[in-house]
N, C-alpha and C. Protein backbone atom coordinates (compact mmCIF):
# COMPACT_ATOMS: atom_id res chain seq x y z
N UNK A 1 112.63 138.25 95.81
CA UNK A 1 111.95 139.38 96.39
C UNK A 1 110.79 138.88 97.26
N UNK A 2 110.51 139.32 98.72
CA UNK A 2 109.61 138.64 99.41
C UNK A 2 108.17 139.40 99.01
N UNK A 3 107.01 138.81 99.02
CA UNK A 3 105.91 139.39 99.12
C UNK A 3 105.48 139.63 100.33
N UNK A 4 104.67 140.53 100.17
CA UNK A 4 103.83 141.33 101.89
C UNK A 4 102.58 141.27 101.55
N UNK A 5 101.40 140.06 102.11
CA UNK A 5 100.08 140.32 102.31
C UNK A 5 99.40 141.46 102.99
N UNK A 6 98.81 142.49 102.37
CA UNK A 6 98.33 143.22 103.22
C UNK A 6 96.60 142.73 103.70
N UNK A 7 96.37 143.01 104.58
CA UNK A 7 94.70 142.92 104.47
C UNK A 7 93.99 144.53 105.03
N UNK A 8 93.14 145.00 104.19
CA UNK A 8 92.45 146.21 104.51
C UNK A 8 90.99 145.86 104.79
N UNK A 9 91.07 146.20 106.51
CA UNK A 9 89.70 145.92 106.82
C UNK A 9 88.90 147.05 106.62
N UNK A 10 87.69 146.77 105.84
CA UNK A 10 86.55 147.80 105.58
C UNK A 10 85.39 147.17 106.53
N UNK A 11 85.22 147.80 107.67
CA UNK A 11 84.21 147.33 108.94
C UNK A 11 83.91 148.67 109.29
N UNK A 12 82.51 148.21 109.72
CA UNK A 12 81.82 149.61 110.65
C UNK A 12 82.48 149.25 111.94
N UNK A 13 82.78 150.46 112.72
CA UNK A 13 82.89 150.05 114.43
C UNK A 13 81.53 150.46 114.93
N UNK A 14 81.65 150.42 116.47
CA UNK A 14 80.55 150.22 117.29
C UNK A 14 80.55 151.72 117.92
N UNK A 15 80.24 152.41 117.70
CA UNK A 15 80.18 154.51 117.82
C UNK A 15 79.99 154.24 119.21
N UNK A 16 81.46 155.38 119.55
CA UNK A 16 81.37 155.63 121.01
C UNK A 16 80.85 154.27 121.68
N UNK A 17 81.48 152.87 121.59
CA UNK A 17 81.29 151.40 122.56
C UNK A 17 83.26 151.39 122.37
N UNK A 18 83.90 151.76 122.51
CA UNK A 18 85.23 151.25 122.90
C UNK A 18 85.42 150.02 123.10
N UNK A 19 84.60 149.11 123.85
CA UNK A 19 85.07 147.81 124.41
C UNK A 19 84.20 146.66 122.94
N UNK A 20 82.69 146.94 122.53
CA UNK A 20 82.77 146.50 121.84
C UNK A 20 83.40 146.41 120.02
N UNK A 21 83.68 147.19 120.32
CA UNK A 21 84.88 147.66 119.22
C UNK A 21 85.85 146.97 118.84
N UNK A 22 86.86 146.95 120.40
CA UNK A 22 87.61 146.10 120.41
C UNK A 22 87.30 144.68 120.24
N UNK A 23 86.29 144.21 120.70
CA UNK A 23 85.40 142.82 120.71
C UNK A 23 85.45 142.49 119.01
N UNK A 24 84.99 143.50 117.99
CA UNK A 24 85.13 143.57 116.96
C UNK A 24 86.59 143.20 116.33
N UNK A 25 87.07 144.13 116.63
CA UNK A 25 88.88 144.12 116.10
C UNK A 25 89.03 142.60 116.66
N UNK A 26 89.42 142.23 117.74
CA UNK A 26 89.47 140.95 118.16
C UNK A 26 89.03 139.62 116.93
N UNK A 27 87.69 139.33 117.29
CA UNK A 27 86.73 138.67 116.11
C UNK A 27 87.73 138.90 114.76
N UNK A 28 88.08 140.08 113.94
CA UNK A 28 88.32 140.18 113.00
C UNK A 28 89.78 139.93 112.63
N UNK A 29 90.47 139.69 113.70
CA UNK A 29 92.10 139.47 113.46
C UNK A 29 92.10 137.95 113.61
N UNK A 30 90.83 137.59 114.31
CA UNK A 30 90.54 135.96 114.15
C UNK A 30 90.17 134.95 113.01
N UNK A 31 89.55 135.96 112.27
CA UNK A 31 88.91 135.49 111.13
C UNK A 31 90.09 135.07 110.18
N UNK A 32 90.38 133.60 109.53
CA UNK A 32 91.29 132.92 108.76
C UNK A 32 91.64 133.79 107.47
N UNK A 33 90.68 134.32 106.75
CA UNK A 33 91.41 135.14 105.58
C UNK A 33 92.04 136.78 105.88
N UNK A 34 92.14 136.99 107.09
CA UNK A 34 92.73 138.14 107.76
C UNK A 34 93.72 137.47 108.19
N UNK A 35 93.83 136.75 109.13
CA UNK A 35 95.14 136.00 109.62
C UNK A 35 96.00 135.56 108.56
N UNK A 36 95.89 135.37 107.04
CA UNK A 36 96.48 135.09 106.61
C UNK A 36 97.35 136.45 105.46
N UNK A 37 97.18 137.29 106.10
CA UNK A 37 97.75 139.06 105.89
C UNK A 37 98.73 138.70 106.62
N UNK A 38 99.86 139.54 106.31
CA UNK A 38 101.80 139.83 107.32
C UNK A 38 100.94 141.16 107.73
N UNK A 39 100.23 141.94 107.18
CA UNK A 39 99.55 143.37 107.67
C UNK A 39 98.17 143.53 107.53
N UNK A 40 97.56 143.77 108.77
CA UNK A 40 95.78 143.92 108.68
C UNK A 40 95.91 145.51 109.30
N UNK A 41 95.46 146.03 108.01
CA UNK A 41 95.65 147.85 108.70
C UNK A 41 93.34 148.31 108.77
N UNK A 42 93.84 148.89 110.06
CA UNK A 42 92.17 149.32 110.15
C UNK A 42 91.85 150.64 109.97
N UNK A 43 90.93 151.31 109.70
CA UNK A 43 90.49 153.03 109.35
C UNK A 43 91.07 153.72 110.50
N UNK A 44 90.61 154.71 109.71
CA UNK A 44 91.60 155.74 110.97
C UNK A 44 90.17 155.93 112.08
N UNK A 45 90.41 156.31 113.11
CA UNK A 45 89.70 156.76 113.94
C UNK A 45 88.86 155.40 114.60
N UNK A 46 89.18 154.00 113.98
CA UNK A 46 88.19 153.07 114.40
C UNK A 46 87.95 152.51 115.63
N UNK A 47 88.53 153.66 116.80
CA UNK A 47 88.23 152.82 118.06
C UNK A 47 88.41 154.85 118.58
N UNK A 48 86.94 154.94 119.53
CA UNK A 48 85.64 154.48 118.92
C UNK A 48 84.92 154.83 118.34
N UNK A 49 85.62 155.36 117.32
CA UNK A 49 84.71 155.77 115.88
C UNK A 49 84.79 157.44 115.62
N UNK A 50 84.41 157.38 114.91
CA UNK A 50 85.08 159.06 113.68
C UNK A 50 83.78 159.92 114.57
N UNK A 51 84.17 160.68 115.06
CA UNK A 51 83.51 161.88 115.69
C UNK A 51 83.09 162.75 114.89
N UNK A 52 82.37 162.71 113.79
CA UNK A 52 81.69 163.59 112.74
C UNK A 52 80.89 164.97 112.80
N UNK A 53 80.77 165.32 114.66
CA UNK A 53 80.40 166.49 115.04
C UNK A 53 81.43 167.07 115.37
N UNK A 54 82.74 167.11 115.47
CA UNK A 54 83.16 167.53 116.29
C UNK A 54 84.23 169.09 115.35
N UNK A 55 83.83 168.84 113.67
CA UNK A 55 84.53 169.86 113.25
C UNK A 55 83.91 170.73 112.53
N UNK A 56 82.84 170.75 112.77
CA UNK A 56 81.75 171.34 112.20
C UNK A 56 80.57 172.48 113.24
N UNK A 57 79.47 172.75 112.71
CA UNK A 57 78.74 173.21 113.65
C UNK A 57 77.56 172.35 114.07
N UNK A 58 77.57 172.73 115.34
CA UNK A 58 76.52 172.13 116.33
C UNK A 58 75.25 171.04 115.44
N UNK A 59 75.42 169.80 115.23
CA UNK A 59 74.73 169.25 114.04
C UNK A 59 73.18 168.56 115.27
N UNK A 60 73.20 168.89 116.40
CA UNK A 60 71.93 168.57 116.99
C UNK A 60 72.32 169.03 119.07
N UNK A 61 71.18 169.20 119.32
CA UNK A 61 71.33 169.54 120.80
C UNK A 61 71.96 168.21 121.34
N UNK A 62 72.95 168.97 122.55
CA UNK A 62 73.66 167.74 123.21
C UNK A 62 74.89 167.15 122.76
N UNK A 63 75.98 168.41 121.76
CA UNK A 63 76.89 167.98 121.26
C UNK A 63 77.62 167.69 122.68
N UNK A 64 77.88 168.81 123.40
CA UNK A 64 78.34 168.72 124.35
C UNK A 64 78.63 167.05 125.30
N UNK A 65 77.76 166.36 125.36
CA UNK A 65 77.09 165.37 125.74
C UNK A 65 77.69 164.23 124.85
N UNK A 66 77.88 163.91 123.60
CA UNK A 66 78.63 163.46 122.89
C UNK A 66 80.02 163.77 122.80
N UNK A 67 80.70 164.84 123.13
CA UNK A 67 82.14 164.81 123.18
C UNK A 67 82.66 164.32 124.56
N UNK A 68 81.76 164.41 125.93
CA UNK A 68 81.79 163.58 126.43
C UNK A 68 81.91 162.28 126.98
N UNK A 69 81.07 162.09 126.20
CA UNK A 69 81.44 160.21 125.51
C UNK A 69 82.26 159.73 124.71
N UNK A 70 82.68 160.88 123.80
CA UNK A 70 84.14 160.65 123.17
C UNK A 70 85.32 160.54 124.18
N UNK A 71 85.47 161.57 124.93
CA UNK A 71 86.61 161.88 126.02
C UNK A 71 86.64 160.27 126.57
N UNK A 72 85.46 159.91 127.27
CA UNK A 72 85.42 158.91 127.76
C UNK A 72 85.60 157.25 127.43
N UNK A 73 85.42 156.96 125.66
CA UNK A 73 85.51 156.11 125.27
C UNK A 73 86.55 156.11 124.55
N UNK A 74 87.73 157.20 124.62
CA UNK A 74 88.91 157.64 124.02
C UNK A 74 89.86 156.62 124.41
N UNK A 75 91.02 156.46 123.88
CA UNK A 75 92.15 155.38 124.31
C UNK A 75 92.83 156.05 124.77
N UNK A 76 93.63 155.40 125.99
CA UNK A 76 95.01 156.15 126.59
C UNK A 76 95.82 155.54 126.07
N UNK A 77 97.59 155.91 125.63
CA UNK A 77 98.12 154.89 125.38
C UNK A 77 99.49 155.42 125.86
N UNK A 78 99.84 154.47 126.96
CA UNK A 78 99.68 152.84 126.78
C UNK A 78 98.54 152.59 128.26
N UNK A 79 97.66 151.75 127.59
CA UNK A 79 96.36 151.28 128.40
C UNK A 79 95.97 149.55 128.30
N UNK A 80 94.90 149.36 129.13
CA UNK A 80 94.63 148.01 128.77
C UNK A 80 93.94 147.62 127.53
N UNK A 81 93.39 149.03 126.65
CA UNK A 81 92.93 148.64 125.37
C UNK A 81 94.54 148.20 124.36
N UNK A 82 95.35 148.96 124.80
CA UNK A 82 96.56 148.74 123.93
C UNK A 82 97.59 147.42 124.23
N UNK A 83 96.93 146.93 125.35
CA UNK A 83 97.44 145.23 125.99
C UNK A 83 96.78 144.66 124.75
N UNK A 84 95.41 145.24 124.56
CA UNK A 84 94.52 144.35 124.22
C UNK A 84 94.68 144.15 122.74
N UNK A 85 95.07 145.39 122.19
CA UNK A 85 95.05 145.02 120.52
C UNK A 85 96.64 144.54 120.23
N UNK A 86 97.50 144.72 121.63
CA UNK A 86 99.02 144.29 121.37
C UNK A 86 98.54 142.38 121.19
N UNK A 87 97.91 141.67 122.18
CA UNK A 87 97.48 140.44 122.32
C UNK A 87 96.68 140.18 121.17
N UNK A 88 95.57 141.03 120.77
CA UNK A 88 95.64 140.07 119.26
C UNK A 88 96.12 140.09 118.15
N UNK A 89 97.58 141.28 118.21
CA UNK A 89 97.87 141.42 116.80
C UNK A 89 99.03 139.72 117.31
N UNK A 90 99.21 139.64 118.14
CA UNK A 90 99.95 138.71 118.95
C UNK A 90 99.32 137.40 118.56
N UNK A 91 98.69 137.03 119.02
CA UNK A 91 97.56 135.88 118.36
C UNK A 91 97.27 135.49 117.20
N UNK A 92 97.19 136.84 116.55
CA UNK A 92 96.70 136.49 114.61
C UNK A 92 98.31 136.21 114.31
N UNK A 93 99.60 137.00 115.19
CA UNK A 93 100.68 136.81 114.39
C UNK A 93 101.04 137.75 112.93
N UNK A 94 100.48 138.97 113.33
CA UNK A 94 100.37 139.88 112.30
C UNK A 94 100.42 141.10 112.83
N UNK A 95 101.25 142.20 111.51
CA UNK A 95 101.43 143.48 112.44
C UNK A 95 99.89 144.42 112.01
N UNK A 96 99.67 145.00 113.10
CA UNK A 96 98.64 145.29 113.08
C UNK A 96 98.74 146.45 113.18
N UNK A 97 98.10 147.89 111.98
CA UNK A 97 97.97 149.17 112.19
C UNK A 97 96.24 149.17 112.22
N UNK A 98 95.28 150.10 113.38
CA UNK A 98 94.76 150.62 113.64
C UNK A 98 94.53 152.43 114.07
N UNK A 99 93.79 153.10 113.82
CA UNK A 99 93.49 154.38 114.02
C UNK A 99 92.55 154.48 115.23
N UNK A 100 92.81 155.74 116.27
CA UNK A 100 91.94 155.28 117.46
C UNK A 100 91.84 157.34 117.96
N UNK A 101 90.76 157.69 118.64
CA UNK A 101 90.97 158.72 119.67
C UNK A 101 91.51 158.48 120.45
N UNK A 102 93.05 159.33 120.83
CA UNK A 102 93.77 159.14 121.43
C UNK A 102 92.95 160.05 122.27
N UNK A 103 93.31 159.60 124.07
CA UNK A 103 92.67 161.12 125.28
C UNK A 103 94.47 160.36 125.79
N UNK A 104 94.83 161.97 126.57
CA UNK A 104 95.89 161.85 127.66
C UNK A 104 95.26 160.86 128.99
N UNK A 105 96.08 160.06 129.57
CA UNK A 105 95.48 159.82 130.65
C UNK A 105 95.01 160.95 131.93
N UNK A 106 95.84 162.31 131.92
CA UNK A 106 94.71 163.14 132.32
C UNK A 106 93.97 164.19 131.57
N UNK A 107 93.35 165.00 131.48
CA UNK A 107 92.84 166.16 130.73
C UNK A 107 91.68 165.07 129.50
N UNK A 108 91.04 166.51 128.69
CA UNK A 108 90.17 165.81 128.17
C UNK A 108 90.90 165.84 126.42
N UNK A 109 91.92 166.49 126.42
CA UNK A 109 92.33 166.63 124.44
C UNK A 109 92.30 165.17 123.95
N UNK A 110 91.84 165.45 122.49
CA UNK A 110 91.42 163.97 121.83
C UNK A 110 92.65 164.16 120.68
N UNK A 111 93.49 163.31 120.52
CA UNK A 111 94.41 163.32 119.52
C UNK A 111 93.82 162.02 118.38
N UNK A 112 94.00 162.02 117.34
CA UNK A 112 93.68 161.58 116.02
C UNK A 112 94.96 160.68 116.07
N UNK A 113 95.49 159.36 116.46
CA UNK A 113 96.52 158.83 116.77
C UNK A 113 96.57 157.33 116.22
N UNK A 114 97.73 156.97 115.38
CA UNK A 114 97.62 155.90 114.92
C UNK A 114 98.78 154.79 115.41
N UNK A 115 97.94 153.58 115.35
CA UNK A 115 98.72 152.56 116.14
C UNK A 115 99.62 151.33 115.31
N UNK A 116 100.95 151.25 115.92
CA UNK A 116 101.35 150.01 115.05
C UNK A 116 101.87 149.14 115.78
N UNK A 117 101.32 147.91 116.13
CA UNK A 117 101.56 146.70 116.37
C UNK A 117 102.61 145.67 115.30
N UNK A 118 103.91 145.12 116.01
CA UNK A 118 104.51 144.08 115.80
C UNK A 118 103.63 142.81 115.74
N UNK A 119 103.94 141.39 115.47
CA UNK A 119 103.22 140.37 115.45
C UNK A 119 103.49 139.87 116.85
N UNK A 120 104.54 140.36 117.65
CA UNK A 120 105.04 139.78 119.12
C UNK A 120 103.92 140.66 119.46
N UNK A 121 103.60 141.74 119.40
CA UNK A 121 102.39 142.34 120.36
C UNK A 121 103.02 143.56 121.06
N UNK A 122 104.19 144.27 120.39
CA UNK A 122 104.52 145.21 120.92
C UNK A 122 104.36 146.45 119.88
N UNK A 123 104.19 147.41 121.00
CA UNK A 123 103.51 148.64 120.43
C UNK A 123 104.42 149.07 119.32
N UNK A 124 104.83 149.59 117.79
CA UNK A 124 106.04 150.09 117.82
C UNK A 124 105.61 151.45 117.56
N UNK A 125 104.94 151.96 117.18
CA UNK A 125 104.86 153.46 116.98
C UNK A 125 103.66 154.10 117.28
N UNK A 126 102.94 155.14 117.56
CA UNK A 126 101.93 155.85 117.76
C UNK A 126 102.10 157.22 117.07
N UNK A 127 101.45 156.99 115.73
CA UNK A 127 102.17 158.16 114.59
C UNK A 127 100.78 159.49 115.33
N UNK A 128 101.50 160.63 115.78
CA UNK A 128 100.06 161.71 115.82
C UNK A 128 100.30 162.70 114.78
N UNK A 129 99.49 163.39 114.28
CA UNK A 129 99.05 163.82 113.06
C UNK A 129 100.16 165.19 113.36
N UNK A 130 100.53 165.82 111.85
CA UNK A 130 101.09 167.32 112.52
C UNK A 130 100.24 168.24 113.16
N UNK A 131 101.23 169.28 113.77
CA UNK A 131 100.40 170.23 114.54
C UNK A 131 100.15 170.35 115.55
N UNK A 132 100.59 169.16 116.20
CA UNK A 132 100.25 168.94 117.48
C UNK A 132 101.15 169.11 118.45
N UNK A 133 101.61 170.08 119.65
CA UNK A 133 102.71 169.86 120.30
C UNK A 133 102.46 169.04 121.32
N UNK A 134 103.68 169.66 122.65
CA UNK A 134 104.05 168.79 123.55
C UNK A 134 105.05 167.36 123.65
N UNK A 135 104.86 166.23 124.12
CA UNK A 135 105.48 165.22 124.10
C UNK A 135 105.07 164.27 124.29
N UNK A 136 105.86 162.93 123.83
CA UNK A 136 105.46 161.40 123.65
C UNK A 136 106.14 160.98 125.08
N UNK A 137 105.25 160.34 125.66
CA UNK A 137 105.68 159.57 126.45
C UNK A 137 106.00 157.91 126.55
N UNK A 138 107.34 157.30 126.57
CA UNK A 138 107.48 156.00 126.49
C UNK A 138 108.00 155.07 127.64
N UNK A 139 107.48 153.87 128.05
CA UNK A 139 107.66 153.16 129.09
C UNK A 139 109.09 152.53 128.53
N UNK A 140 110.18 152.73 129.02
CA UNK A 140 111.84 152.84 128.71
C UNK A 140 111.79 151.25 129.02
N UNK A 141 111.20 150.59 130.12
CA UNK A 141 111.58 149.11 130.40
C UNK A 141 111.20 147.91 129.17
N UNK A 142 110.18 148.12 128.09
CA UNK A 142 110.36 147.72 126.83
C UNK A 142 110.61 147.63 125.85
N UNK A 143 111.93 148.45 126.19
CA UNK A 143 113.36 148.54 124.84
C UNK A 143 114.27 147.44 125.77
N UNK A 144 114.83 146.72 124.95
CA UNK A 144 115.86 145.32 125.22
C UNK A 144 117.00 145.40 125.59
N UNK A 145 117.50 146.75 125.70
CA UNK A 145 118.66 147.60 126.63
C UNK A 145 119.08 148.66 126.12
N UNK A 146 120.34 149.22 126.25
CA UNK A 146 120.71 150.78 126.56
C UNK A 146 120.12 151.29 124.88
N UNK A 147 119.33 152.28 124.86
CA UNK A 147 118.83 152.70 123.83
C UNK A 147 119.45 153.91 123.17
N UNK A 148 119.26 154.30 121.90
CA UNK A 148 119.54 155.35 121.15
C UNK A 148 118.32 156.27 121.16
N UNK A 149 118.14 157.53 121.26
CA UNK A 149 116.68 157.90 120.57
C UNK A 149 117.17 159.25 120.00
N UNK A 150 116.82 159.48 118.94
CA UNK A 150 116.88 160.82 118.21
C UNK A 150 115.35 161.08 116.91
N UNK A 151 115.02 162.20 116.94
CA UNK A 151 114.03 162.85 116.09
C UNK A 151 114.43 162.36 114.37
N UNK A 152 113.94 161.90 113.60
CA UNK A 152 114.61 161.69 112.08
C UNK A 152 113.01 163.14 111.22
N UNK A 153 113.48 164.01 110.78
CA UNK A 153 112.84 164.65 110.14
C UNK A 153 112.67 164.62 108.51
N UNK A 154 111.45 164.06 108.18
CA UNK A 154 111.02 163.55 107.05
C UNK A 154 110.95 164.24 105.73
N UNK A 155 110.79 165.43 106.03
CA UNK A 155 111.16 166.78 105.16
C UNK A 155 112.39 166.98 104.14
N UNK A 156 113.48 166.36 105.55
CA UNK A 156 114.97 166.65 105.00
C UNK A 156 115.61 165.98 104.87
N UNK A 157 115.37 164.43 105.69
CA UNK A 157 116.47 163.33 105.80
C UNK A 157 116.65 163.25 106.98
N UNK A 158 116.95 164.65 107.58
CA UNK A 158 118.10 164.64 108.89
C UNK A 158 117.81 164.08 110.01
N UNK A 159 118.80 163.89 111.20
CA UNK A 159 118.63 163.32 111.95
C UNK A 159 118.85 164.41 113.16
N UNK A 160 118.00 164.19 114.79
CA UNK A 160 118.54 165.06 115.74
C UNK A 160 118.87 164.36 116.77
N UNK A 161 119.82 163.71 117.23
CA UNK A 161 120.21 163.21 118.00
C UNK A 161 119.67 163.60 119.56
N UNK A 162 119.00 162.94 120.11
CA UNK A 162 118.76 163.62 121.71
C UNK A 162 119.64 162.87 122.95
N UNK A 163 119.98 161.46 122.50
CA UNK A 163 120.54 160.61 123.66
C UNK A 163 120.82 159.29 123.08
N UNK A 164 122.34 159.07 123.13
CA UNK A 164 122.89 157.94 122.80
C UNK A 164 123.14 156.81 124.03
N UNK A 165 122.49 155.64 124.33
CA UNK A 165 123.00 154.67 125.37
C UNK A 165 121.97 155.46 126.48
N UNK A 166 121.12 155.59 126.71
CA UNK A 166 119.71 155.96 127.71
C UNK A 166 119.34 154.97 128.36
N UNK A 167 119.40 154.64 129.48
CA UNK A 167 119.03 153.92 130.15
C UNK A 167 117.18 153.49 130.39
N UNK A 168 116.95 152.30 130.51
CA UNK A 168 116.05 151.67 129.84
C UNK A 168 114.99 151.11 131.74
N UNK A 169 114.86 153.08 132.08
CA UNK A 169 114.59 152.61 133.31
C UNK A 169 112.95 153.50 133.54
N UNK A 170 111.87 152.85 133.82
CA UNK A 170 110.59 153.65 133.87
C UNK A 170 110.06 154.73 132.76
N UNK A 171 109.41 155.35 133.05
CA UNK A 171 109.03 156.29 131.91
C UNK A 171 109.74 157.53 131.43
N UNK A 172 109.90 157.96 129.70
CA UNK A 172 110.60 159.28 129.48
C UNK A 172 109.81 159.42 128.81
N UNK A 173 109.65 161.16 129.18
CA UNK A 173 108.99 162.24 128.39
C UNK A 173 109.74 162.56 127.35
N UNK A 174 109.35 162.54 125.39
CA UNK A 174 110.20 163.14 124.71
C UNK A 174 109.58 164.46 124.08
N UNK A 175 109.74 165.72 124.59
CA UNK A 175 109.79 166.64 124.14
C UNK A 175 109.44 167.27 122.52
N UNK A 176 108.30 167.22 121.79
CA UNK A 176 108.67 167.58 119.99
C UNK A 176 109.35 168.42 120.00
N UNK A 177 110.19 168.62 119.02
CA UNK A 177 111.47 169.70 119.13
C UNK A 177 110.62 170.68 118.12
N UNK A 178 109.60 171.05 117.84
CA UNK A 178 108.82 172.29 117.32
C UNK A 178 109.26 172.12 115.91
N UNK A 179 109.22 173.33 115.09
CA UNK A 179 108.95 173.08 113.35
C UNK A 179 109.93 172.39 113.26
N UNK A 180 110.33 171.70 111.80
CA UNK A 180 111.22 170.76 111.33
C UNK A 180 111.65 172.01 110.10
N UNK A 181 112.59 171.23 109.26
CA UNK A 181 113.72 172.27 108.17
C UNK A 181 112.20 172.86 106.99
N UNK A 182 111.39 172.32 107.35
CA UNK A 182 110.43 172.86 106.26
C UNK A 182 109.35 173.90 106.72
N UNK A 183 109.49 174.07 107.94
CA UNK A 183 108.52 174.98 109.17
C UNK A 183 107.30 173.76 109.07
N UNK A 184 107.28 173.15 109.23
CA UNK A 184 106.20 172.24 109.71
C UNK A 184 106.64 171.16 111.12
N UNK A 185 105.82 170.27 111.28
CA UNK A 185 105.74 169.87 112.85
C UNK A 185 105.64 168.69 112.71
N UNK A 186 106.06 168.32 111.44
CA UNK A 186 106.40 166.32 111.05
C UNK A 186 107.50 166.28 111.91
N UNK A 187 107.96 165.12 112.47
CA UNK A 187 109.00 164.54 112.88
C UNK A 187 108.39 163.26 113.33
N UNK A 188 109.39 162.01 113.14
CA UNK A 188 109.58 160.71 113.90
C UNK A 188 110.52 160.46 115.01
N UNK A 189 109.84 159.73 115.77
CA UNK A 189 110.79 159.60 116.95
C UNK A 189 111.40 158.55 116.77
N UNK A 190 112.36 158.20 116.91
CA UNK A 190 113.49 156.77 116.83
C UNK A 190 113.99 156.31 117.90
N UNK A 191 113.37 155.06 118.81
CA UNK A 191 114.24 154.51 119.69
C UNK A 191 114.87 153.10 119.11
N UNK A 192 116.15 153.05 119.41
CA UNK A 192 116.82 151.87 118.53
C UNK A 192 117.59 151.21 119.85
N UNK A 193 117.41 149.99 119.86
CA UNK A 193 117.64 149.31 121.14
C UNK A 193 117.73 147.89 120.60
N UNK A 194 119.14 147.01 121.28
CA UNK A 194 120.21 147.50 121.43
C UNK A 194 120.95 148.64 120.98
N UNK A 195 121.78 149.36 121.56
CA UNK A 195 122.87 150.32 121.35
C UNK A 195 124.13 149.63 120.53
């Protein structure tokens, strides 16, 4: 039976600094008794940091002004922050889950979005919380050829097939297919490549 090192980093981040944050994460996937984890998983929200005004009421003048700086120090993904934590989960050689404010690359919505890094440095999932509609967008040219992708709903087992053998060309929008067999808004997306 194989064993799985996990490592759970308990670190403050750098509130609303995105870059030194990452500077952080970096440093810390460097550090020898982390590198020696198969998994270094980080808090949720740790890039750039847990927005503690934002579900509550007005906790000082100038919230406004602070969600601002959230919008702004928010991650797009896929971005050069997500090169960046793909390269050091790449480096330590470890898969790497982190929690981050997700922003769209346009508009200002902040999604609660979690990241999972392979040890090669590729993205594999971006889990967003239920509740949330719309669609995932994925860059098709880093699947390894003709792909499968279908919805697997966690509720029931089942599977929804959307496209067998998809061509593995620029970006696709995938659509959430709305409640799942339990009326809720869980679902996973599955791209499986090779076909």
């Amino acid at each position: 039976m194989a064993t799985l090192t996990v490592a759970a980093v308990q670190a403050a981040y750098v509130l609303m600094d995105r870059d030194a944050t990452l500077d952080k994460v970096e440093a810390l996937l460097a550090e020898p008794t982390v590198r020696a984890a198969d998994l270094v998983v980080f808090p949720e929200a740790f890039i750039p940091g847990t927005p503690i005004w934002i579900d509550g009421p007005p906790i000082w003048d100038g919230d406004e002004r602070w969600f601002e700086m959230l919008a702004g120090q928010a991650v797009v993904v896929p971005s050069a922050v997500t090169d960046r934590l793909g390269a050091a989960a790449r480096q330590a050689q470890v898969y790497l889950v982190i929690g981050i404010n997700e922003r769209e690359a346009t508009g200002s919505t902040i999604y609660n979005t979690l990241l999972y890094f392979a040890p090669d440095g590729t993205l594999l999932v971006a889990y967003i919380p239920p509740g949330i509609s719309g669609s995932i967008s994925v860059d098709m040219q880093a699947m390894g050829g003709p792909t499968r992708a279908r919805w697997f709903d966690p509720t029931s087992g089942a599977f929804r097939e959307i496209e067998a053998g998809m061509a593995n060309t620029g970006r696709h929008s995938f659509a959430l297919p709305g409640p799942n067999s339990a009326g809720a808004s869980d679902w996973v997306l599955l791209l499986e490549s090779p076909v």
